[in-house]
Protein backbone atom coordinates (compact mmCIF):
# COMPACT_ATOMS: atom_id res chain seq x y z
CA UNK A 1 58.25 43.38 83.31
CA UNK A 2 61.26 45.11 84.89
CA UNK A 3 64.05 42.51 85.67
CA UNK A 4 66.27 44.89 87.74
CA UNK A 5 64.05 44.95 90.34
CA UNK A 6 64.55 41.02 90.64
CA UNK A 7 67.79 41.21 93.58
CA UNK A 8 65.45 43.05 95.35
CA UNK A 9 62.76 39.85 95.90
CA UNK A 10 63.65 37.96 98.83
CA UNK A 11 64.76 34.63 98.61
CA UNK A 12 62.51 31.50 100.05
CA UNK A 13 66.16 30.60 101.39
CA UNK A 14 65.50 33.22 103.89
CA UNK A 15 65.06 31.73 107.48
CA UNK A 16 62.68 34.60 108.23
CA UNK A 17 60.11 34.25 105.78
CA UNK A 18 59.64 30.67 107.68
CA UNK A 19 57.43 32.05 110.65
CA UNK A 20 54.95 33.58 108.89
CA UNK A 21 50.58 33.30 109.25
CA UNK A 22 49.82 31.21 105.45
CA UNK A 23 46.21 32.29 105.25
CA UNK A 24 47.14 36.29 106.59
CA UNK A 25 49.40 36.22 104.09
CA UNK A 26 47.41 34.91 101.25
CA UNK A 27 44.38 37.20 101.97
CA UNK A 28 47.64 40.16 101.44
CA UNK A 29 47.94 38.71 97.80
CA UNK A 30 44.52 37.82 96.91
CA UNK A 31 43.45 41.71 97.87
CA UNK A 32 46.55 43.27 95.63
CA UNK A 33 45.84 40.44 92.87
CA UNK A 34 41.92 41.01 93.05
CA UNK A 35 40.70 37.36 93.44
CA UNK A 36 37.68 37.26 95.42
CA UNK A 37 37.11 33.58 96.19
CA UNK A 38 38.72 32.11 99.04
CA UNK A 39 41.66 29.49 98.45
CA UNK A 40 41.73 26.00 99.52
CA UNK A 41 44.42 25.71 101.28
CA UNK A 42 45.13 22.03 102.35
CA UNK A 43 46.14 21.55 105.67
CA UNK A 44 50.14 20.91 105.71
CA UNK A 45 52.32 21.23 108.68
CA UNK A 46 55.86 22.15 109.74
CA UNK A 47 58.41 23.12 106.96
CA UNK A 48 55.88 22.34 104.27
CA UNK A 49 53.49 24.88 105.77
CA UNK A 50 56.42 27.66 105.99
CA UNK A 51 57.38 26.94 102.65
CA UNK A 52 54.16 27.45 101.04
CA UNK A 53 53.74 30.42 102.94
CA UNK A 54 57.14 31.89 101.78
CA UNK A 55 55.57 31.19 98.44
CA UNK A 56 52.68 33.26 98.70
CA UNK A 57 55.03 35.97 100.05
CA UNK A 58 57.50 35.85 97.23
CA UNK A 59 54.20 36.04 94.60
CA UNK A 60 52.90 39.02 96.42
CA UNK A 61 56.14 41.06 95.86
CA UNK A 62 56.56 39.75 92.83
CA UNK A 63 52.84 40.79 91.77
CA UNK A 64 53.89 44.80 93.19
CA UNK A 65 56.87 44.66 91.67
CA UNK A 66 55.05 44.16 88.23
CA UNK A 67 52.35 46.41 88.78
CA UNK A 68 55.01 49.37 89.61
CA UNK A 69 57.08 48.57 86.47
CA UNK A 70 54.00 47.95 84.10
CA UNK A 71 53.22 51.46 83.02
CA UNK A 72 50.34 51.77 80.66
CA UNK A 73 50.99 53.11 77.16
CA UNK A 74 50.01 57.05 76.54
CA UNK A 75 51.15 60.02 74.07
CA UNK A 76 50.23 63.19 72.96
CA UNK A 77 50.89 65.03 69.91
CA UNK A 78 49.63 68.34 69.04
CA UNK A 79 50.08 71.12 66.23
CA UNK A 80 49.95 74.55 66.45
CA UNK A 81 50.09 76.74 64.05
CA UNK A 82 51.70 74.01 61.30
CA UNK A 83 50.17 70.71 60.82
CA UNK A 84 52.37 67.48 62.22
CA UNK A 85 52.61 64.22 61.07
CA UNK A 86 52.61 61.37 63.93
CA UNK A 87 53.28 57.46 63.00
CA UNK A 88 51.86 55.21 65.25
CA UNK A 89 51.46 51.32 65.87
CA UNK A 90 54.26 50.25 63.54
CA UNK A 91 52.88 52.12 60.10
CA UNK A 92 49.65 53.85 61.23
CA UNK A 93 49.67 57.38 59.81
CA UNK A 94 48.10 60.55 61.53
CA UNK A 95 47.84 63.54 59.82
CA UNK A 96 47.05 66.87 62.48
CA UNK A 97 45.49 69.90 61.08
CA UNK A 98 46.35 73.32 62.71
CA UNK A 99 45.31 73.77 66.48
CA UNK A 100 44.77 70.16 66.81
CA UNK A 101 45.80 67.16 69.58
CA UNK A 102 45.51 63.48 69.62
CA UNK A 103 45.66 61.56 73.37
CA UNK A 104 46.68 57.90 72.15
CA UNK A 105 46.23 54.86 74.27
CA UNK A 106 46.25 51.26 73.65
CA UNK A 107 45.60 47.68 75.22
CA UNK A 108 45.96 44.28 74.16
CA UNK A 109 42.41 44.67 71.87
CA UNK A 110 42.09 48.49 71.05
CA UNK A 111 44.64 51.13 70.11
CA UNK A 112 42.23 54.14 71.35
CA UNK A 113 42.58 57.82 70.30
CA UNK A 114 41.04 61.21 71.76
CA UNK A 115 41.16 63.77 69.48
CA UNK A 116 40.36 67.79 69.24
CA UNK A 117 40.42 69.23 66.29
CA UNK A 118 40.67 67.33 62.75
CA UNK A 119 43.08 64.79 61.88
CA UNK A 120 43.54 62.57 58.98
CA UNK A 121 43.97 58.73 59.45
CA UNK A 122 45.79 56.09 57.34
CA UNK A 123 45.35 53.10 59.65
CA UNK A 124 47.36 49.60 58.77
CA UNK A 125 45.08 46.85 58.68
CA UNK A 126 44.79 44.52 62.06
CA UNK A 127 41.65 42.40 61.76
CA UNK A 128 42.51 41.60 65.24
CA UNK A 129 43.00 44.62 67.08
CA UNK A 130 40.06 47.69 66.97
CA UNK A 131 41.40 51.46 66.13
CA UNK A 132 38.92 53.81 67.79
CA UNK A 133 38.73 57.58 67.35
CA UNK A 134 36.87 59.90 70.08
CA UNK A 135 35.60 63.28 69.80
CA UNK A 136 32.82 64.98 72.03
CA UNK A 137 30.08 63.38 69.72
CA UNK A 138 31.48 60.24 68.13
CA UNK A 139 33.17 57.11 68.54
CA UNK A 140 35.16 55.57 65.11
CA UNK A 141 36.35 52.66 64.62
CA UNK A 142 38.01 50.89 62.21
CA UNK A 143 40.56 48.29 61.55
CA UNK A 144 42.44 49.43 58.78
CA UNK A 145 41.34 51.98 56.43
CA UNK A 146 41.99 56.04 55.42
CA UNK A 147 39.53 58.58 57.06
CA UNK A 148 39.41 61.89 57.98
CA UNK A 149 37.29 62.95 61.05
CA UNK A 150 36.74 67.07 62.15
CA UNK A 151 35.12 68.10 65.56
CA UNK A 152 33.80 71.62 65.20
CA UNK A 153 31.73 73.65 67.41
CA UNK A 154 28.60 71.83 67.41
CA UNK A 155 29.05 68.82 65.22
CA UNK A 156 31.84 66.04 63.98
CA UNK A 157 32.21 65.18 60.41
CA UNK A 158 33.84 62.11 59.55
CA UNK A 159 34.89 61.51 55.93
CA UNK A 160 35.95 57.99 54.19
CA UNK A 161 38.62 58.21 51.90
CA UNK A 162 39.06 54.09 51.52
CA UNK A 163 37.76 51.07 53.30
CA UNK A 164 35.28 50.64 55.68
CA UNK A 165 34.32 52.69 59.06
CA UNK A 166 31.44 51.90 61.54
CA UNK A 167 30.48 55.30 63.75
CA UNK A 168 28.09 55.64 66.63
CA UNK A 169 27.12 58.39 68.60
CA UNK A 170 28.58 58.99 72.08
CA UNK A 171 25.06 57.99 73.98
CA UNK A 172 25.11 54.45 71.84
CA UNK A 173 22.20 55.16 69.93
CA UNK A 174 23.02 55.00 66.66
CA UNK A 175 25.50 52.83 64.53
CA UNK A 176 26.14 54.20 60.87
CA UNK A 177 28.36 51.85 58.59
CA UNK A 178 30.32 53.88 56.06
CA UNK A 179 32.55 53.29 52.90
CA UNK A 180 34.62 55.06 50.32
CA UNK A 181 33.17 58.36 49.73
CA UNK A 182 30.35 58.74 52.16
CA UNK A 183 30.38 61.65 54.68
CA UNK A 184 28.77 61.68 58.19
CA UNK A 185 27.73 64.62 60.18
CA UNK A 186 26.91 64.02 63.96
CA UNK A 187 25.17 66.93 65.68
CA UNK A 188 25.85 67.29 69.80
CA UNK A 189 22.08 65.74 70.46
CA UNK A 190 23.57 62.63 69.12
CA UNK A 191 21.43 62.68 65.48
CA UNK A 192 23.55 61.40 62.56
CA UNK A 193 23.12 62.07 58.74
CA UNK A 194 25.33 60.25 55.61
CA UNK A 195 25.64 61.61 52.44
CA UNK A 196 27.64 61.05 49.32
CA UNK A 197 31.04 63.07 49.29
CA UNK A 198 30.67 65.80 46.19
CA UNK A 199 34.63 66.43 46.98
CA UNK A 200 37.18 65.56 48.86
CA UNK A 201 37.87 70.05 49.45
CA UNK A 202 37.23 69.92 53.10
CA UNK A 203 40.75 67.45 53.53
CA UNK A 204 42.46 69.20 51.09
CA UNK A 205 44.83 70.23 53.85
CA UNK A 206 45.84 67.12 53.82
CA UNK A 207 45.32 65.18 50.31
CA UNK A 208 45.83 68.23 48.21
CA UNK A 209 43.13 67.62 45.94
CA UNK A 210 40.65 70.03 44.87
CA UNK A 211 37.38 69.46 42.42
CA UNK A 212 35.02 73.10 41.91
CA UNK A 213 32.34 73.22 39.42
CA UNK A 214 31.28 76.92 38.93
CA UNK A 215 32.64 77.81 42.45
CA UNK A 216 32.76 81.29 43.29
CA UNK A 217 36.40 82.42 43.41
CA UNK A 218 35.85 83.88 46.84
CA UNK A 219 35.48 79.97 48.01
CA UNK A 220 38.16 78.42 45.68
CA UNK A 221 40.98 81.23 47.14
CA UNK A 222 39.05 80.42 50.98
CA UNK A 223 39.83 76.72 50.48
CA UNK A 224 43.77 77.31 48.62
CA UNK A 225 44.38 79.60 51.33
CA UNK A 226 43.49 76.96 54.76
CA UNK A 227 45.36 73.92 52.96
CA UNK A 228 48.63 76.04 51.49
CA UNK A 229 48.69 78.21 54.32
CA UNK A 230 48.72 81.84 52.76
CA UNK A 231 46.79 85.61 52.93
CA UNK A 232 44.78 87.15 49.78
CA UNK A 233 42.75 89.77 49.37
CA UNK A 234 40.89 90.77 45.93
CA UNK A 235 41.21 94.09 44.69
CA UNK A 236 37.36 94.07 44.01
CA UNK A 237 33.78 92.50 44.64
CA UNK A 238 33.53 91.62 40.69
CA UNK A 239 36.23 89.03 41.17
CA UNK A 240 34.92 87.50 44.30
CA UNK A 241 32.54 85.84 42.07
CA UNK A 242 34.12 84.80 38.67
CA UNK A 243 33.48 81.18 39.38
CA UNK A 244 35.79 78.44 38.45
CA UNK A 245 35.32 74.87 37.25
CA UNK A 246 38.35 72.78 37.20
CA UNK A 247 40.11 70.37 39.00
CA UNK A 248 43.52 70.30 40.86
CA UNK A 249 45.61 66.88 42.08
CA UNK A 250 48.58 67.82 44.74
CA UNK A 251 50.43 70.62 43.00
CA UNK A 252 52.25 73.38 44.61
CA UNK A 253 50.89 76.28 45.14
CA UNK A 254 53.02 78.23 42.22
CA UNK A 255 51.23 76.09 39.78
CA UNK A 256 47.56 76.65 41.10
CA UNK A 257 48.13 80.02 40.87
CA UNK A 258 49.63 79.85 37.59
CA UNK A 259 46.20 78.06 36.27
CA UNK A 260 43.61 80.43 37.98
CA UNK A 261 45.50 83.26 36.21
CA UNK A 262 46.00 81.52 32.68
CA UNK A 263 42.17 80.00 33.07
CA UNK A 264 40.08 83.28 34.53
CA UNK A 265 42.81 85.89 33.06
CA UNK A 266 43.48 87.24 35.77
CA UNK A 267 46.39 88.48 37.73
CA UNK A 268 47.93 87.26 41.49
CA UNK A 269 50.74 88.69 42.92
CA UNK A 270 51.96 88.65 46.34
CA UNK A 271 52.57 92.00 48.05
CA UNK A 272 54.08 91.75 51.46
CA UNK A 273 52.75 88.99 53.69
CA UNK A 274 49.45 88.87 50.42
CA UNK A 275 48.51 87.84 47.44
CA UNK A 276 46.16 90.01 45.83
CA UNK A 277 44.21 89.45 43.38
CA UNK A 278 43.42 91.49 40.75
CA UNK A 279 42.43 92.23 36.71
C-alpha cells in the first residue's frame, strides 16, 4: 500500500466525524469492501457511538485509498523482427521467437502468461505458485521446468525440453501429462495428440541444436536459415536433395557452413544479402 496518501485520512480527533449515522455509514464500507452479511452492531450510546462510527469512516477511506494505490501486476514484451529475451519472476527465462508477444500477469497463486506466437520457457521451480501459459487452444502449466510452446494457424505445439508439464485444451476436456521429450499437438476443435520428440529442430531458434538423418538439404538450409536468421538460394534442383545426416550442438553459423561444405563437397558463399549454394 501507498503510505503518502496517509495525511490525507482524517483523523478520529476530528469533531466532525462525531455526528455521523453508524449503520449508513457501515452499509458505505460493507458495499466498497463486498461483505454481504449484515453487522451486529451492539447498541452503544453517546461518544462511544460517535467513536465507533468515526471508525467505520476512517476504514472506509482507508479501504479506497488501498484499492486506488493497489495496481495489479501486467507487462508486455514483444519481438519483431529479432527474437528478445525477457526475465521474469526473479530467474524465470522467456525466450520470444520473431513476430511474437507475451501479456504477463500474476496473483498471489499463479504467475499467468498470454502468448502469440512461440516462445521458449525456462521456468524456476515454485512448488507453491502455478506458471500457466495461454494460447487460443491450450492452457500450460507448470511449476518449474523448460518448454517450448508454438501457436500456429490452426494448432499449438508444445514441446518438453526438461521436467514435467500438464496441458489441457481451452474447453477443459482433455488433460495430457507430459515429460522430457514428448511433443503435443492441439488442433482448434480441442483434440490433442503426444508423440515422442525425433528432434529438438523445430526450437532450434532457440537451443541451437540440430539432429538430420538423410534430410534433404532443401530442409536442413530451411531450418539453418529460420534459427540463424539468413537468405540462400541453390544454384540447382540436384542439390536441393543431397541429403545430410549429421548432427550440430550450438555453433555459429561459420562453422555449420564450414561442415555442410567439407561433408557434402560442396560450395556456400554469400553474394549480396545470399548465400548460394552451389557445386
Amino acid at each position: 500500500m501507498n503510505t503518502s496518501n496517509w495525511n490525507d485520512i482524517p483523523k478520529i480527533t476530528d469533531l466532525s466525524l462525531l455526528d455521523i449515522d453508524v449503520n449508513k455509514e457501515w452499509a458505505k464500507f460493507a458495499a466498497n469492501a463486498g461483505i454481504k452479511k449484515e453487522p451486529k452492531i451492539f447498541s452503544l450510546s453517546g461518544l462511544l457511538m460517535k467513536i465507533a462510527a468515526a471508525v467505520i469512516v476512517v476504514l472506509g477511506v482507508s479501504f479506497t485509498v488501498y484499492k486506488l494505490t493497489s495496481k495489479p501486476y501486467n507487462q508486455t514484451f514483444a519481438a519483431l523482427s529479432t527474437t528478445v529475451e525477457a526475465v521474469v519472476e526473479n530467474s524465470t527465462q522467456i525466450s520470444l521467437n520473431k513476430n511474437s508477444e507475451v501479456v504477463c500477469s500474476k496473483n498471489d497463486d499463479v504467475f499467468s502468461v498470454d502468448l502469440k506466437g512461440q516462445a521458449y520457457f525456462d521456468v524456476e521451480k515454485n512448488p507453491q505458485r502455478e506458471f500457466r501459459v495461454k494460447t487460443s487452444d491450450v492452457v500450460v502449466i507448470v511449476h518449474g521446468t523448460s518448454f517450448d510452446v508454438c501457436e500456429k494457424e490452426n494448432m499449438t505445439v508444445v514441446t518438453v525440453t526438461s521436467g514435467n508439464v500438464e496441458v489441457r485444451n481451452n474447453q477443459g476436456e482433455v488433460r495430457e501429462n507430459l515429460t522430457r521429450g514428448k511433443q503435443l499437438v492441439c488442433l482448434k476443435n480441442g483434440e490433442m495428440k503426444v508423440s515422442e520428440v525425433e528432434n529438438f529442430n523445430s526450437i532450434a531458434w532457440k537451443l541451437k541444436k540440430f539432429e538430420f538423418k538423410n534430410t534433404p538439404m532443401k530442409q536442413v538450409v530451411s531450418q539453418l536459415s529460420k534459427a540463424y536468421d539468413f537468405k540462400y538460394c541453390f544454384e540447382s534442383c540436384e542439390l536441393e536433395e543431397i541429403p545430410l545426416t549429421g548432427e550440430f550442438d550450438n555453433q555459429c553459423l561459420n562453422s555449420v557452413l564450414t561442415v555442410l561444405e567439407q561433408t557434402l563437397d560442396i560450395k556456400i558463399e554469400k553474394t549480396g544479402e545470399y548465400y548460394k549454394i552451389k557445386k
